[in-house]
C-alpha atoms as a PDB file:
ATOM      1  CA  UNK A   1     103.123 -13.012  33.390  1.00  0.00           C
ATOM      2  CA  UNK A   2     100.996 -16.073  35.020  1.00  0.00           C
ATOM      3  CA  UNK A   3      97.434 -14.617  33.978  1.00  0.00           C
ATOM      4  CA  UNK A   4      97.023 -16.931  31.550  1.00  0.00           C
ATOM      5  CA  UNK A   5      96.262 -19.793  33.286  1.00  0.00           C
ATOM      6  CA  UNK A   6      93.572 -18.128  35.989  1.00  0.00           C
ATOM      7  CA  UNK A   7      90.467 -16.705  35.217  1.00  0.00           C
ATOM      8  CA  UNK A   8      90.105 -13.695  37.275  1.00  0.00           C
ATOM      9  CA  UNK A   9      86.821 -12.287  36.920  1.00  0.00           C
ATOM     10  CA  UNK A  10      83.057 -14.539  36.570  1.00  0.00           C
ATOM     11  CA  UNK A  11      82.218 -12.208  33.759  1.00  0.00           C
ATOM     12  CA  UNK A  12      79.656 -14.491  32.523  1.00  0.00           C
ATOM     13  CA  UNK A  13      75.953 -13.707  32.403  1.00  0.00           C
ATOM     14  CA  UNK A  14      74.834 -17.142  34.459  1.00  0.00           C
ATOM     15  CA  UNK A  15      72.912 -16.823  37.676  1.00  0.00           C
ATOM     16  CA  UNK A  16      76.678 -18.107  39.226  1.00  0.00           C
ATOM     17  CA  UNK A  17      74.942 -20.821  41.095  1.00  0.00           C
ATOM     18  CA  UNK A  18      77.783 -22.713  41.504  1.00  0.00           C
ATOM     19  CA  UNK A  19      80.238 -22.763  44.277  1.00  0.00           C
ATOM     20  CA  UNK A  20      78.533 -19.910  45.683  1.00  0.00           C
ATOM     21  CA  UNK A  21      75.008 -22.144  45.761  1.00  0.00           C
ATOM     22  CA  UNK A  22      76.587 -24.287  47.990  1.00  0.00           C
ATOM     23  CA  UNK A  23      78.548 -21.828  49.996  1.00  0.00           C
ATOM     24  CA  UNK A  24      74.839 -20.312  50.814  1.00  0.00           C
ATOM     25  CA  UNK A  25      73.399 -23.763  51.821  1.00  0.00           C
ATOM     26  CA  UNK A  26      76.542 -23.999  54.321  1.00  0.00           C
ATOM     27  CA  UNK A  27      75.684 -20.834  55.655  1.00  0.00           C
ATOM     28  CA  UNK A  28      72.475 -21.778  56.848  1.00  0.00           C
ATOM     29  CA  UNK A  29      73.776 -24.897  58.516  1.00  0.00           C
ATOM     30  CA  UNK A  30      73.775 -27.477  55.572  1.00  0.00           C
ATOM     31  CA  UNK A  31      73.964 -30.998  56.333  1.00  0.00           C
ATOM     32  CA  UNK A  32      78.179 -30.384  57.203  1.00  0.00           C
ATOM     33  CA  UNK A  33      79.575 -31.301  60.651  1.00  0.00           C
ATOM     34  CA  UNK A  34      81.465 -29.198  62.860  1.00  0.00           C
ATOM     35  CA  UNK A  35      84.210 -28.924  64.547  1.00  0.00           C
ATOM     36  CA  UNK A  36      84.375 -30.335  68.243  1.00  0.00           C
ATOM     37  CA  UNK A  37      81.266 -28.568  70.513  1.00  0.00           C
ATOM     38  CA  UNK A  38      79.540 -28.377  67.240  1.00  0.00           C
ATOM     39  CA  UNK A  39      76.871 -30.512  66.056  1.00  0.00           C
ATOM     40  CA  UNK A  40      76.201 -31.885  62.758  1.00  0.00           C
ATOM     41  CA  UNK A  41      73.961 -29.355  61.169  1.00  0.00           C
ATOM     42  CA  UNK A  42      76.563 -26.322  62.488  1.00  0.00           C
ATOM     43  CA  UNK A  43      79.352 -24.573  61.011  1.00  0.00           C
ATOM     44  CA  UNK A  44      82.311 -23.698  63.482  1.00  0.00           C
ATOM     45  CA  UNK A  45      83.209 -19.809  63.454  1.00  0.00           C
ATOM     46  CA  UNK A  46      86.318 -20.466  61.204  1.00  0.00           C
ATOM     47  CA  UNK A  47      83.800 -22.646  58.963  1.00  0.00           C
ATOM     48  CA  UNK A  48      81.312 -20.224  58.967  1.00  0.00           C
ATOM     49  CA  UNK A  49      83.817 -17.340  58.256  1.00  0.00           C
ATOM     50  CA  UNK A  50      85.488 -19.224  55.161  1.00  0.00           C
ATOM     51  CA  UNK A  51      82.230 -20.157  53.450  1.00  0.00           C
ATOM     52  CA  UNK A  52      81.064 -16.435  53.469  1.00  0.00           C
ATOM     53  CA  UNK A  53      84.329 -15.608  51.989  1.00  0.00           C
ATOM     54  CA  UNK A  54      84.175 -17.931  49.149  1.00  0.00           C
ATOM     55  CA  UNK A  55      80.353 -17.170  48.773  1.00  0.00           C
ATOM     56  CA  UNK A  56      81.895 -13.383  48.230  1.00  0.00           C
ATOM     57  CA  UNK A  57      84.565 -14.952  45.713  1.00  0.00           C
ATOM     58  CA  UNK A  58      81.986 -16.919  43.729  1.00  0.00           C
ATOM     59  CA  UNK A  59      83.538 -19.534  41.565  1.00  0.00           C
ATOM     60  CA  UNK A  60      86.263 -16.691  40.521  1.00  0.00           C
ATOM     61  CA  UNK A  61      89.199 -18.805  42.631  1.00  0.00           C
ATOM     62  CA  UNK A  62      89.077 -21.034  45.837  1.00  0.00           C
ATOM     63  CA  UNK A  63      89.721 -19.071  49.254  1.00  0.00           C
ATOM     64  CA  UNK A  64      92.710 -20.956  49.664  1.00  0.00           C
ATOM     65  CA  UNK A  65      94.052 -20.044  46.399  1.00  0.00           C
ATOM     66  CA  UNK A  66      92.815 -16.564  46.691  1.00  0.00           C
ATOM     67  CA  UNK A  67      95.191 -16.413  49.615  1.00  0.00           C
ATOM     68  CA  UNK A  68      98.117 -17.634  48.191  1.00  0.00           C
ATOM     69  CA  UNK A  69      98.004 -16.100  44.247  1.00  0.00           C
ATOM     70  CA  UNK A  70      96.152 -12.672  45.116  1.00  0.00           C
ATOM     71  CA  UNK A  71      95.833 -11.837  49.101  1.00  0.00           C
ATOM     72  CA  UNK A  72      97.947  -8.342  49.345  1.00  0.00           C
ATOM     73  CA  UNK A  73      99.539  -8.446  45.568  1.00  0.00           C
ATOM     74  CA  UNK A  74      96.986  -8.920  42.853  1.00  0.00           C
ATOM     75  CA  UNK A  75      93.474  -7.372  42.623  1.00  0.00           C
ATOM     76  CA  UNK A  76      90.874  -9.764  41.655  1.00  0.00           C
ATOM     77  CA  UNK A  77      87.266  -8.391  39.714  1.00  0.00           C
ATOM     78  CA  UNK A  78      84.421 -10.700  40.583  1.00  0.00           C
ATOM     79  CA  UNK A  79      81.639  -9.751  38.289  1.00  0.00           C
ATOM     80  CA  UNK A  80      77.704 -10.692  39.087  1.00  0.00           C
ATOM     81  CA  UNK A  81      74.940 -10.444  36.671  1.00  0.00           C
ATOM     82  CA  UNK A  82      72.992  -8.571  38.797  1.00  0.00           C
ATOM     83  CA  UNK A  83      73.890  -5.589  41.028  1.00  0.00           C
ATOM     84  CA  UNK A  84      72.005  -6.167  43.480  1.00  0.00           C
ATOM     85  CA  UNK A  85      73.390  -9.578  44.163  1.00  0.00           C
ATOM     86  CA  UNK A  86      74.881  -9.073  47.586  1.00  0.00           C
ATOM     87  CA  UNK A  87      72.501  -6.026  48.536  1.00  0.00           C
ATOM     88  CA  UNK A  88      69.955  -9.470  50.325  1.00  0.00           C
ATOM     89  CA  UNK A  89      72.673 -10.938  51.704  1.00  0.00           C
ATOM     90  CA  UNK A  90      74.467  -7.706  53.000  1.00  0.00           C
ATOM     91  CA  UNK A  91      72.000  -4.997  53.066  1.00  0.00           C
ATOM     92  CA  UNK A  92      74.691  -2.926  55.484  1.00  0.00           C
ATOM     93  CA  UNK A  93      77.346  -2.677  52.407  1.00  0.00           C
ATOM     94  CA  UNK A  94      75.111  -2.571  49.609  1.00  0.00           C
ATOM     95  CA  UNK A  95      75.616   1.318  48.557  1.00  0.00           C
ATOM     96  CA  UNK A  96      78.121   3.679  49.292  1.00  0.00           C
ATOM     97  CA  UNK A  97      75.620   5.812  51.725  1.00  0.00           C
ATOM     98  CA  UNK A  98      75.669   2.606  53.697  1.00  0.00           C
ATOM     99  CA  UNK A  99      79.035   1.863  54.003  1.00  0.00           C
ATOM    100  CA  UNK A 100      79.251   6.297  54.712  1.00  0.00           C
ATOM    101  CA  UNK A 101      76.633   5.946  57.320  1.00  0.00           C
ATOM    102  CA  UNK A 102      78.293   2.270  59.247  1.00  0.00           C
ATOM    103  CA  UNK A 103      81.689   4.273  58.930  1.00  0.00           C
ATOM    104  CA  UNK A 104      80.408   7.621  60.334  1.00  0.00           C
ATOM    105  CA  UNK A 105      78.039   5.976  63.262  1.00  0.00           C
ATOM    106  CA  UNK A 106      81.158   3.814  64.516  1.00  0.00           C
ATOM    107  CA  UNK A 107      83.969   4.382  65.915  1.00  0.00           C
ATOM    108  CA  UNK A 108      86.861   3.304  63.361  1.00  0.00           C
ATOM    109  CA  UNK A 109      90.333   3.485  63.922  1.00  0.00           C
ATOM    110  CA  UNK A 110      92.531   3.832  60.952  1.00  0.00           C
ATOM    111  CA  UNK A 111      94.842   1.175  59.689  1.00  0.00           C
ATOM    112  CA  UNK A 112      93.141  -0.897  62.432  1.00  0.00           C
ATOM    113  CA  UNK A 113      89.229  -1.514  62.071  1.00  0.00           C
ATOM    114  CA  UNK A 114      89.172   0.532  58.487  1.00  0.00           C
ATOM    115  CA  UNK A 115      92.103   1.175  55.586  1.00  0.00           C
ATOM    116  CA  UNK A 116      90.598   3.508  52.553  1.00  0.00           C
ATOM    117  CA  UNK A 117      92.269   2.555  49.307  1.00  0.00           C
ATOM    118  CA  UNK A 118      92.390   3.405  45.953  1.00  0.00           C
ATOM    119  CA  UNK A 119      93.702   1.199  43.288  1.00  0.00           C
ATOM    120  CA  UNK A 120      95.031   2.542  39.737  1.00  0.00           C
ATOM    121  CA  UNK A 121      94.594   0.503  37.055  1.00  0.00           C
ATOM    122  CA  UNK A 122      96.647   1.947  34.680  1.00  0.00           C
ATOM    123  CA  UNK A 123      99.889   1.797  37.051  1.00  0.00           C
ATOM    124  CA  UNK A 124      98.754  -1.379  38.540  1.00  0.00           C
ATOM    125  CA  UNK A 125      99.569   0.292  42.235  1.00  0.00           C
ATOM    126  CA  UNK A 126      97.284  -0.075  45.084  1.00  0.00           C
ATOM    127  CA  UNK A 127      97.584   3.358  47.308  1.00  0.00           C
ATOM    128  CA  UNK A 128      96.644   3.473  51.185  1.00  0.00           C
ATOM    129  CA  UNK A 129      95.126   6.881  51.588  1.00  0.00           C
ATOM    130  CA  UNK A 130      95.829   8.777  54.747  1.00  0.00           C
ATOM    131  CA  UNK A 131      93.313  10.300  57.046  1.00  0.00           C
ATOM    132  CA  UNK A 132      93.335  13.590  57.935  1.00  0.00           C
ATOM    133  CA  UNK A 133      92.396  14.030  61.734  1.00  0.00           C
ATOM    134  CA  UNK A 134      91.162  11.625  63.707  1.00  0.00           C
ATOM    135  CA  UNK A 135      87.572  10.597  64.834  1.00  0.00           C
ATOM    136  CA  UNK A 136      87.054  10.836  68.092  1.00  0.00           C
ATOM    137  CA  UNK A 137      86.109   8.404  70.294  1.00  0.00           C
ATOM    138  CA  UNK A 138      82.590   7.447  71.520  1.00  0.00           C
ATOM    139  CA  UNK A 139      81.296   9.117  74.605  1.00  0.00           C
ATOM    140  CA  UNK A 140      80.705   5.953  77.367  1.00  0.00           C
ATOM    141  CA  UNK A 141      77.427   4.523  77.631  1.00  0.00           C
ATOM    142  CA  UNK A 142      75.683   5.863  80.561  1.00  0.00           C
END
């Protein structure tokens, strides 16, 4: 077992300013250059998309080694002191009658745009549940 040497959940009771601090700062547009067509002062999409990921991952693991140790074959718990420490941020995820009403408003296709899954602990098994029926599809806009 190679738990020892990881720390897998930020169980602490600190305001987790750390990584995630400056993961917010590039968010805005921090003072980090871009890729070609952006300018200083910009993120690229790819930057932009990694530095909300690692602001989700806090100072739990890098995103790099998040996708290498964990991505598809460990589960990782990233504690916050505060619940409502993503509701500002994320306001459309922040409770499950949000996520119920951006799921049920949209159209979703299983195992493409949305998987449900539900992980036991005990057997250590993550389980893809299946949907029963289908959705249907938006009527076009007029």
């Amino acid at each position: 077992d190679d738990d020892d040497d990881d720390d897998d959940d930020d169980d602490d009771d600190d305001d987790d300013d750390g990584a995630e601090g400056k993961a917010q700062v590039g968010l805005l547009g921090g003072d980090e250059g871009g890729e070609a067509g952006f300018g200083a002062g910009e993120l690229s999409p790819a930057e932009r998309a990694t530095a909300v990921f690692q602001w989700l991952l806090g100072g739990a693991v890098a995103t790099d080694a998040f996708f290498k140790q964990r991505w598809e074959s460990r589960p990782l718990l990233v504690r916050r002191a505060s619940r409502a420490y993503y509701a500002s941020a994320l306001p459309d995820l922040s409770s499950l009658q949000a996520v119920k009403a951006l799921v049920n408003e949209n159209y979703m296709r299983h195992g493409q745009d949305l998987d449900v899954t539900h992980f036991d602990a005990a057997a250590g098994r993550r389980r893809t549940m299946t949907p029963r029926g289908r959705r249907p599809a938006p009527a076009p806009a007029p």
